[in-house]
Protein backbone atom coordinates (compact mmCIF):
# COMPACT_ATOMS: atom_id res chain seq x y z
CA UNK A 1 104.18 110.37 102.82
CA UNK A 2 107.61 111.48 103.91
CA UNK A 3 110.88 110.66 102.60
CA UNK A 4 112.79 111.27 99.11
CA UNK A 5 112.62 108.49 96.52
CA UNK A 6 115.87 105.80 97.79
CA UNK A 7 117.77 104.81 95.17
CA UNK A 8 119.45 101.92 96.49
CA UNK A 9 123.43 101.53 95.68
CA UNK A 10 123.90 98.25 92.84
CA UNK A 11 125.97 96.36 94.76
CA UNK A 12 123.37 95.76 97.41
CA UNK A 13 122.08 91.80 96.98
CA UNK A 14 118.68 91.19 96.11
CA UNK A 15 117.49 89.84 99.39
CA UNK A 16 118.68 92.92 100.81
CA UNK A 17 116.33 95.06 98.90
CA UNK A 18 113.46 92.93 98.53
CA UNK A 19 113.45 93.11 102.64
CA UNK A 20 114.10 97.09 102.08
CA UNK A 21 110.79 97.75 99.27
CA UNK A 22 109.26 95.42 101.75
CA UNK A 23 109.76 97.86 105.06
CA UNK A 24 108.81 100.95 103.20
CA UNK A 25 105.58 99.06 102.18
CA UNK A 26 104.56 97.81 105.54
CA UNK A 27 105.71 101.19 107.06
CA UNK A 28 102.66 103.10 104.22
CA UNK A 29 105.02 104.01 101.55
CA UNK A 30 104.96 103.61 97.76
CA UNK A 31 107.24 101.00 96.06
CA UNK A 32 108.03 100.59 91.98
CA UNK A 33 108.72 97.43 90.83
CA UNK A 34 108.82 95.36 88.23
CA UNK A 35 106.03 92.48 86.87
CA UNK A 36 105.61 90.40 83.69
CA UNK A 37 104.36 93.20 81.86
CA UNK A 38 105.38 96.77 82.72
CA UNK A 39 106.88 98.15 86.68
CA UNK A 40 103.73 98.37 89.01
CA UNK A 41 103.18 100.15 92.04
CA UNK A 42 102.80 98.61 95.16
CA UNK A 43 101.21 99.86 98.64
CA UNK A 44 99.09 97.91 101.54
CA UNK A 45 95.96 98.02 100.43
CA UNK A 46 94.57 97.93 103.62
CA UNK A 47 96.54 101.25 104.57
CA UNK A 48 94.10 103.71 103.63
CA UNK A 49 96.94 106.87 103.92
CA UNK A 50 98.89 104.59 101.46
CA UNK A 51 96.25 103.87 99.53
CA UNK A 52 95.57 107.53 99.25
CA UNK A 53 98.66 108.21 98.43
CA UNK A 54 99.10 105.79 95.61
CA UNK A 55 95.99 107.37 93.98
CA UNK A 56 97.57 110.74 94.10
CA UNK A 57 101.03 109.82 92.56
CA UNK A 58 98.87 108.63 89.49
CA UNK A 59 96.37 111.10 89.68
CA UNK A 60 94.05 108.10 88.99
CA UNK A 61 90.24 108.60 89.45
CA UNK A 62 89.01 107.41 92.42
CA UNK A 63 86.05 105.70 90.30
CA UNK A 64 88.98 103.64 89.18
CA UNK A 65 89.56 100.52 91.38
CA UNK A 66 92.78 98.98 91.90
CA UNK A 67 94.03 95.29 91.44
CA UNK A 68 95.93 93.40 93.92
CA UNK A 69 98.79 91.12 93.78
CA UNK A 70 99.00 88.09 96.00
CA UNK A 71 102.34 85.52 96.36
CA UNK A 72 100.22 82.57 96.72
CA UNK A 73 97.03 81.59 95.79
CA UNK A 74 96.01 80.33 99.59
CA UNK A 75 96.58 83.75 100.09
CA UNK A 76 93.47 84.74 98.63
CA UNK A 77 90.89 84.26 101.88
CA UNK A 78 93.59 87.37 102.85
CA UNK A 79 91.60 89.39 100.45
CA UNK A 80 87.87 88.08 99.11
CA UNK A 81 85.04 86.04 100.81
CA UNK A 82 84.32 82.35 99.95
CA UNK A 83 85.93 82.37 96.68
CA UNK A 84 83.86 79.84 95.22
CA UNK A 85 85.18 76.53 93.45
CA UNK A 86 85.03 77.65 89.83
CA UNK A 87 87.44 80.20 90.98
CA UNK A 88 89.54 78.29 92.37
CA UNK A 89 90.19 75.87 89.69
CA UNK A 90 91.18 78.52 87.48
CA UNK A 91 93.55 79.43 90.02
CA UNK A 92 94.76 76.02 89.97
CA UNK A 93 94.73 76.10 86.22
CA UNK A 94 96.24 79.64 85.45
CA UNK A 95 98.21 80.99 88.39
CA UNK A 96 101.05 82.19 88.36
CA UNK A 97 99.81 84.01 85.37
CA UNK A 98 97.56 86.29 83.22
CA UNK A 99 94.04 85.85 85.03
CA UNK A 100 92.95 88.58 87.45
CA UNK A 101 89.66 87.00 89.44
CA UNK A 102 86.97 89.30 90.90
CA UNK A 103 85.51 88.53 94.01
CA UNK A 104 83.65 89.96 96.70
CA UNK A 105 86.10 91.53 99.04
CA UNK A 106 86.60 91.12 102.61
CA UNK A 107 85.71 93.48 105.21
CA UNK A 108 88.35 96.07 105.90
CA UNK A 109 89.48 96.97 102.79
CA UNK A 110 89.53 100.38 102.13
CA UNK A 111 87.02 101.54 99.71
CA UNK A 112 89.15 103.29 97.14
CA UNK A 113 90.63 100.04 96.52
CA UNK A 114 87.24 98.69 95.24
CA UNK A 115 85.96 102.01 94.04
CA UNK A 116 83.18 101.16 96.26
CA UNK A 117 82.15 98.14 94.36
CA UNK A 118 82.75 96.13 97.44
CA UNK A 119 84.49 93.58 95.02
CA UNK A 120 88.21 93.33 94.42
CA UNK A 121 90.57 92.17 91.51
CA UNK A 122 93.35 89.80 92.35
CA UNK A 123 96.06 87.61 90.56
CA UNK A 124 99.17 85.71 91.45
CA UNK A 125 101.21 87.34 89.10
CA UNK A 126 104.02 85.15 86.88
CA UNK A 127 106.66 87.06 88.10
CA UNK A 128 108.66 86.52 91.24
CA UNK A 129 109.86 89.81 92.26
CA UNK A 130 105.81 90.53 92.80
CA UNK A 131 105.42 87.62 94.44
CA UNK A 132 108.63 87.97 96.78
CA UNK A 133 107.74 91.22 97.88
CA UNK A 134 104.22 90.41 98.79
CA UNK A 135 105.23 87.23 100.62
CA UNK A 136 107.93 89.54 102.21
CA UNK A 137 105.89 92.12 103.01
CA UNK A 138 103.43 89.64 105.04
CA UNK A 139 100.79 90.63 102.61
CA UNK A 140 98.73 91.49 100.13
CA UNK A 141 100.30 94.88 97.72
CA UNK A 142 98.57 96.91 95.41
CA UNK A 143 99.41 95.80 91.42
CA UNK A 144 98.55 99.03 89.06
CA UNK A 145 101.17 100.28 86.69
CA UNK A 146 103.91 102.60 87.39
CA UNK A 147 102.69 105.70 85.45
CA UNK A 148 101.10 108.56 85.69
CA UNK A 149 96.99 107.95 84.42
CA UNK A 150 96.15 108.20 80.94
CA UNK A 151 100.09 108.22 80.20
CA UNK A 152 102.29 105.28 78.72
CA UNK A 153 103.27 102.16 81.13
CA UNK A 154 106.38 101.58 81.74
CA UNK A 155 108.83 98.89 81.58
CA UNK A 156 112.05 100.08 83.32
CA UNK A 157 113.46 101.07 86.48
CA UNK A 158 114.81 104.57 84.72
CA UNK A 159 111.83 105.69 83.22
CA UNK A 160 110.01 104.88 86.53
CA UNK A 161 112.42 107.21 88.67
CA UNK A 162 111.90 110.27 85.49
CA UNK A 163 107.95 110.11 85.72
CA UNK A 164 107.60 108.96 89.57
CA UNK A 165 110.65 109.41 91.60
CA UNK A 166 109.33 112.59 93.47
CA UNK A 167 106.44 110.35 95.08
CA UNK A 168 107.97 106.79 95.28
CA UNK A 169 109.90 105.61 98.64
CA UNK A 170 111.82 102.95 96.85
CA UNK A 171 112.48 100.98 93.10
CA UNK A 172 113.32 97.45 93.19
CA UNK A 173 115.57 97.00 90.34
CA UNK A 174 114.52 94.19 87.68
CA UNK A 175 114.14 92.98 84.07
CA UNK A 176 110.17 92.97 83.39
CA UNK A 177 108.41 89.92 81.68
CA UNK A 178 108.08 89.33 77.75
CA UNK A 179 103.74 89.48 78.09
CA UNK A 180 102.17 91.99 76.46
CA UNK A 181 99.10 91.52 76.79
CA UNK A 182 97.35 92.33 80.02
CA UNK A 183 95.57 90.04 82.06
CA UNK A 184 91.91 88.35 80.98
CA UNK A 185 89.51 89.42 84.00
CA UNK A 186 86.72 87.37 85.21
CA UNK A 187 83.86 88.25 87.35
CA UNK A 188 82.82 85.69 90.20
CA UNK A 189 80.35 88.19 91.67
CA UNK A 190 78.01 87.51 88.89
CA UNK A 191 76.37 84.08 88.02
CA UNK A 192 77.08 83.08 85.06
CA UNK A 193 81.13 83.98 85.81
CA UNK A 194 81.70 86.76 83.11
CA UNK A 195 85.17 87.69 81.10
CA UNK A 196 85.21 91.57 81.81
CA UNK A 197 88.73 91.74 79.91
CA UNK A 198 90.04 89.76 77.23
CA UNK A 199 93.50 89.42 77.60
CA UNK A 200 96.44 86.93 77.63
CA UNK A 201 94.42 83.86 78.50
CA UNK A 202 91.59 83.20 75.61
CA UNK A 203 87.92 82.06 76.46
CA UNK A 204 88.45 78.98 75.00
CA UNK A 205 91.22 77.87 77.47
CA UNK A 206 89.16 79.03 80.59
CA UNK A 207 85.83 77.43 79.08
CA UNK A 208 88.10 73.98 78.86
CA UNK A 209 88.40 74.71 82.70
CA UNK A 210 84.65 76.33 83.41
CA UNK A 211 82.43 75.68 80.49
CA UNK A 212 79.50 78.08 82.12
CA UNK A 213 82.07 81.37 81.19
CA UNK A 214 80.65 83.79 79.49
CA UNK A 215 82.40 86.93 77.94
């Protein structure tokens, strides 16, 4: 990755830099941005030099996969196989929100992003600036947090640019959400569909949805 970290004047609008994070994603290069937890970082995940190079700024394990972020939920087929209906109604049910879905991924994405698993992790987060720069992007982005592995998330644009800034291409400014708690994961590669993380959504909400959930 080229390039020094851009730290875009204030008084440029919104739109602006949403279509600026945007061109530095599509053109392989990291973004920071904010979510509604704590700033994430985003790359296309089907860029395997940016993929790369996402791992590297965290110095994340690469037995570690990595979660992606969609705008839509019919964007999903962009990402995983024949999501199957219980899936998709909790999609209906939950998204925009705290439920990260695992599926079995499509062909052509890179491996690091699945640790190999050949399965991928993907939400419509309740947040638009995620949202917006996915949709702006034309694609899928990459949704881990914007810190350095096994140190603390965080939940501004400052602290992103002191930990980060040397490896980061741009840092869409924004207010992060109120949630605290992560995500509830559920695996749709296995039969019965299994809670893998217990998060912001309880069992009891997606039972009322999918009764066969286990977790």
């Amino acid at each position: 990755m080229s390039g020094a970290a851009d730290w875009r004047p204030q008084d440029h609008s919104e739109g602006d830099s949403l279509e600026a994070a945007a061109s530095v994603i599509r053109s392989g290069g990291v973004v920071a941005f904010p979510t509604d937890t704590v700033y994430g970082l985003g790359v296309d995940p089907f860029n395997p030099e940016a993929v790369e190079s996402l791992f590297a700024a965290k110095g994340r394990p690469t037995n570690s996969p990595i979660p992606l972020l969609i705008a839509d939920p019919a964007d999903l087929a962009l990402v995983a196989n024949s999501a199957p209906s219980g899936a998709m109604a909790l999609a209906e049910a939950f998204w925009p929100g705290a439920l990260t879905l695992v599926l079995h991924a499509v062909d052509g994405l890179p491996e690091l992003v699945s640790a190999g698993s050949g399965t991928v992790g993907v939400r419509v987060p309740d947040h638009p600036a995620p949202r917006n720069l996915a949709r702006t992007a034309g694609g899928p982005i990459t949704g881990t947090s914007a810190n350095r592995s096994g140190e603390p998330s965080l939940k501004t644009a400052k602290e992103v640019r002191a930990a980060l800034g040397g490896v980061l291409r741009f840092v869409l400014e924004g207010a992060c959400g109120a949630h605290v708690a992560p995500s509830t994961v559920v695996n749709f590669t296995v039969d019965p569909p299994s809670v893998v993380r217990h998060g912001a959504i309880s069992i009891e909400a997606l039972q009322r949805v999918r009764p066969d959930i286990v977790g």
